[in-house]
N, C-alpha and C. Protein backbone atom coordinates (compact mmCIF):
# COMPACT_ATOMS: atom_id res chain seq x y z
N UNK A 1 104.88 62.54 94.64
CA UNK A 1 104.17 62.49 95.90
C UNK A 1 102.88 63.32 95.82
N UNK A 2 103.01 64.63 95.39
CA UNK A 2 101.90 65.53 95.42
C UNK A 2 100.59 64.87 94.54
N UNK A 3 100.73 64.53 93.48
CA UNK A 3 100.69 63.88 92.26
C UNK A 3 99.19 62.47 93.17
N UNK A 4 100.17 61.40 93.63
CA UNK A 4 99.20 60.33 94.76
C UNK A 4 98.32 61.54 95.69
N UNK A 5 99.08 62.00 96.51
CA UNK A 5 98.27 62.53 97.45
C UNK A 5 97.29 63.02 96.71
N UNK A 6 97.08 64.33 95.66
CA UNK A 6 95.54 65.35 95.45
C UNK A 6 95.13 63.82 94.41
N UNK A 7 95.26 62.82 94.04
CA UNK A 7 94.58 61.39 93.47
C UNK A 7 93.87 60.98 94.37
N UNK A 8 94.38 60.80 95.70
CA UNK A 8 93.53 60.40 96.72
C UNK A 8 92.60 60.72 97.40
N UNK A 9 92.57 62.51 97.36
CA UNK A 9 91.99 63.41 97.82
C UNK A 9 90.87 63.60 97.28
N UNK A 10 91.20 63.51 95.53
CA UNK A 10 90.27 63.99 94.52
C UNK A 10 88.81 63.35 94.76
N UNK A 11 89.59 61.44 94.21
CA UNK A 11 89.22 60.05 94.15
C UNK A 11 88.17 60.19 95.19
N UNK A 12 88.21 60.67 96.41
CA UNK A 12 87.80 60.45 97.94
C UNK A 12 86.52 61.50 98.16
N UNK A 13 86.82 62.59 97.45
CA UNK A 13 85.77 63.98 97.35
C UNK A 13 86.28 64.96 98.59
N UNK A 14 87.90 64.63 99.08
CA UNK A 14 88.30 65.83 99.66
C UNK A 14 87.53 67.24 99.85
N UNK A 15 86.63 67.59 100.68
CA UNK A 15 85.93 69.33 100.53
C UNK A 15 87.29 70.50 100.45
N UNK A 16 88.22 69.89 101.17
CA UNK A 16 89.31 71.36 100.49
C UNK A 16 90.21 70.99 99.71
N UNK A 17 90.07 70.07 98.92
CA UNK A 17 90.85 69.61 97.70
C UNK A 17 91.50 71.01 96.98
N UNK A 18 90.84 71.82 96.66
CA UNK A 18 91.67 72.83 95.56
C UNK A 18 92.38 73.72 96.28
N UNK A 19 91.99 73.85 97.68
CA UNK A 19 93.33 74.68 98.59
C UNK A 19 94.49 74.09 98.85
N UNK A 20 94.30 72.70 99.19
CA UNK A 20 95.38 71.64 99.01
C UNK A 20 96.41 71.55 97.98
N UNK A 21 95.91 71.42 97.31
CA UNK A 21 96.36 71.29 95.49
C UNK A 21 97.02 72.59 95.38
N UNK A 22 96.02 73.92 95.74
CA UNK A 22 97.13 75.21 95.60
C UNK A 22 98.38 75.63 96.32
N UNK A 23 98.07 75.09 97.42
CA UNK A 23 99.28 75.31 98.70
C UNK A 23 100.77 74.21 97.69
N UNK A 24 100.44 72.70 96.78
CA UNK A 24 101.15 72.29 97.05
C UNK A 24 101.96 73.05 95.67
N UNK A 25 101.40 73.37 94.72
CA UNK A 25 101.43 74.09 93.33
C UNK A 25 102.55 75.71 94.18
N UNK A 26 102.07 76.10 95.01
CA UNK A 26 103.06 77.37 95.74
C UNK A 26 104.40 76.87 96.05
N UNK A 27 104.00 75.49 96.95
CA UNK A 27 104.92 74.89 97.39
C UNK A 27 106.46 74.85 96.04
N UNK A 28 105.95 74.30 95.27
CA UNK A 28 106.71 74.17 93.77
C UNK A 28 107.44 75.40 93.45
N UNK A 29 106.35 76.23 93.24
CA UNK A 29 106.84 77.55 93.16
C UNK A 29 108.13 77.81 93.78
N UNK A 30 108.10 77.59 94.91
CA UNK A 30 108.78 78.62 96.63
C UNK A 30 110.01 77.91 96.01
N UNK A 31 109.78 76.32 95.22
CA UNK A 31 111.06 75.80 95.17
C UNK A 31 112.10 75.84 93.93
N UNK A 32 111.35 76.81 92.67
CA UNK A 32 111.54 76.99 91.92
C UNK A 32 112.48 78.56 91.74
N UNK A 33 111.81 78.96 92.85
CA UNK A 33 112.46 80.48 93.12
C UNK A 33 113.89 80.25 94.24
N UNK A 34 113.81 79.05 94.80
CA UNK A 34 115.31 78.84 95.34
C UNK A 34 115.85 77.96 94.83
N UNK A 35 116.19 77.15 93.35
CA UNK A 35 116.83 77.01 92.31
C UNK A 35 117.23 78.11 91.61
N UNK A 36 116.44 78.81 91.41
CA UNK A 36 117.22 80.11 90.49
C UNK A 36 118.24 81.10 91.83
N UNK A 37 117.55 81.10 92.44
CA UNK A 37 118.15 82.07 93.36
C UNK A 37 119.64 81.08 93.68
N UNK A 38 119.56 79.82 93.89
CA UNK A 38 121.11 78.97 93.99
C UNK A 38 122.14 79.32 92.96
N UNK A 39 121.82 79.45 91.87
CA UNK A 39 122.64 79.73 90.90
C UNK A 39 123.15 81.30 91.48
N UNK A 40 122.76 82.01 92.10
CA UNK A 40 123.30 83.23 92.25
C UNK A 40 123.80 83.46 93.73
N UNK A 41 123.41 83.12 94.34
CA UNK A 41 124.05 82.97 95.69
C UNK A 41 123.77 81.64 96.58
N UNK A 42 124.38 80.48 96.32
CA UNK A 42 124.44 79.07 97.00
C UNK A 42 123.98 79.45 98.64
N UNK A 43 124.56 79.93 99.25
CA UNK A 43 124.66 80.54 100.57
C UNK A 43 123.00 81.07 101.13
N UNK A 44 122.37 81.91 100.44
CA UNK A 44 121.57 82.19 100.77
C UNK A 44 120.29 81.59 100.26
N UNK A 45 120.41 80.66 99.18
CA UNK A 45 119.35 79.90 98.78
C UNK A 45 118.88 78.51 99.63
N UNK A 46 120.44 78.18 100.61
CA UNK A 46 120.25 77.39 101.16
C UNK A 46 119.52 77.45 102.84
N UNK A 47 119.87 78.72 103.44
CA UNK A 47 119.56 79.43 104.38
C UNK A 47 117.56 79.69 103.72
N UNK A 48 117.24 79.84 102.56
CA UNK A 48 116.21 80.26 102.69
C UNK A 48 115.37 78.64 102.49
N UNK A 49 115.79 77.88 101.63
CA UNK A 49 115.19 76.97 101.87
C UNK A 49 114.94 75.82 103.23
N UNK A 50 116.04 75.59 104.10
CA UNK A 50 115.92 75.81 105.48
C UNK A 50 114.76 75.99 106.04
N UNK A 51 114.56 77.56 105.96
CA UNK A 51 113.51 78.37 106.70
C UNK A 51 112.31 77.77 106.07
N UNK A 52 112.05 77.41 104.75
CA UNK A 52 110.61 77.64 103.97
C UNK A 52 110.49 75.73 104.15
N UNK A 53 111.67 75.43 104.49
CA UNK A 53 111.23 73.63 104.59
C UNK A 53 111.13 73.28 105.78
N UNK A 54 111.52 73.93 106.90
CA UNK A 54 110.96 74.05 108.13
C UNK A 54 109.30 74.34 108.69
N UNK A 55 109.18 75.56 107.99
CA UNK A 55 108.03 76.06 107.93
C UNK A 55 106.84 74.85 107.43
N UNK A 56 107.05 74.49 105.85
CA UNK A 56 106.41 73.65 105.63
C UNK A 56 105.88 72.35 106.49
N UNK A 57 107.54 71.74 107.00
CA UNK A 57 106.63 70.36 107.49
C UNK A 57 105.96 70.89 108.84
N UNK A 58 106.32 72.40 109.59
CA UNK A 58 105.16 71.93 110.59
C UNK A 58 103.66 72.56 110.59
N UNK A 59 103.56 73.81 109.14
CA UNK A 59 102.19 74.05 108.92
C UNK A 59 101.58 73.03 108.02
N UNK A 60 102.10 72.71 107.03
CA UNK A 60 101.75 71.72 106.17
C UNK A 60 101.75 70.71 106.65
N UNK A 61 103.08 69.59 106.43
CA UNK A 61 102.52 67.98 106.92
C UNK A 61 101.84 68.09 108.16
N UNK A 62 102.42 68.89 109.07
CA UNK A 62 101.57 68.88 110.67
C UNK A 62 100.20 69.39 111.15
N UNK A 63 100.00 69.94 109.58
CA UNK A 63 98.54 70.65 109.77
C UNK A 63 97.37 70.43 108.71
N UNK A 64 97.69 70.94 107.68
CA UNK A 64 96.51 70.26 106.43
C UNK A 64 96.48 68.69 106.22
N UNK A 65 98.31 68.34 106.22
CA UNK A 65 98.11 66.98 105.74
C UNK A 65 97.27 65.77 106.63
N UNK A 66 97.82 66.46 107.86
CA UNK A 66 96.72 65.16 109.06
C UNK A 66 95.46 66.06 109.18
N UNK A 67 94.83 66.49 108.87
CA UNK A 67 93.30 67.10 108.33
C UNK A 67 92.96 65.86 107.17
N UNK A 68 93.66 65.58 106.02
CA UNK A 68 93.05 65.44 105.24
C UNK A 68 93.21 63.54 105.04
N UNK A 69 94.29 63.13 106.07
CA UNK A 69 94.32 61.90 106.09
C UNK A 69 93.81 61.37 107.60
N UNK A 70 92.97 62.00 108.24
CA UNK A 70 91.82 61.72 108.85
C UNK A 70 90.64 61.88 108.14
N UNK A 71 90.05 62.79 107.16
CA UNK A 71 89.60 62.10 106.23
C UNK A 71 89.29 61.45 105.39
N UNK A 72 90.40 60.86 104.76
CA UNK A 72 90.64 59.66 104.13
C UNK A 72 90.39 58.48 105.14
N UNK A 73 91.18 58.65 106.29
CA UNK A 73 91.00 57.62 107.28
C UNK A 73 89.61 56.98 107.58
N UNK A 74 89.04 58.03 107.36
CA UNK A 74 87.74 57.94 108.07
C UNK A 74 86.26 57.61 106.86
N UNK A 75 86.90 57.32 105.56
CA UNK A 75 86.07 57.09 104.20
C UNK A 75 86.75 55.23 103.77
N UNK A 76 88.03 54.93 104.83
CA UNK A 76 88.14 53.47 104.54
C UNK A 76 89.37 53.16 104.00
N UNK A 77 90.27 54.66 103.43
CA UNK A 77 91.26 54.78 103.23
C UNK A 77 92.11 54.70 103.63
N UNK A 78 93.45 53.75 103.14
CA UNK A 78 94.51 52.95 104.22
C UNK A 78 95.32 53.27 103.29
């Protein structure tokens, strides 16, 4: 997914393309650190991802992502 989306962004001349791209690169991260952390306590890796996938869809999809697909929208992009 991330992968299409910063293609489209790039492709398009997105102006905050590399904050995009970094938020989603953290994103990975955040999810990489609650895989390891599952292996050691199931319970609380799940409680934290919860919180951090909550968080995400309503600063992220609800906030950069419709920023940046009104600009796409608006270059012809469907």
């Amino acid at each position: 997914h991330f992968v299409y989306e910063e293609g489209l962004m790039e492709d398009n001349g997105y102006p905050d393309f590399e904050a995009h791209k970094a938020a989603h690169k953290a994103m990975i991260g955040e999810v990489e650190v609650m895989l390891a952390e599952y292996e050691q306590d199931p319970h609380k890796a799940m409680s934290h991802a919860t919180d951090y996938l909550k968080a995400w869809l309503i600063n992220h999809i609800n906030g950069t992502d419709k920023e940046y697909s009104s600009f796409l929208i608006g270059k012809g992009v469907h």
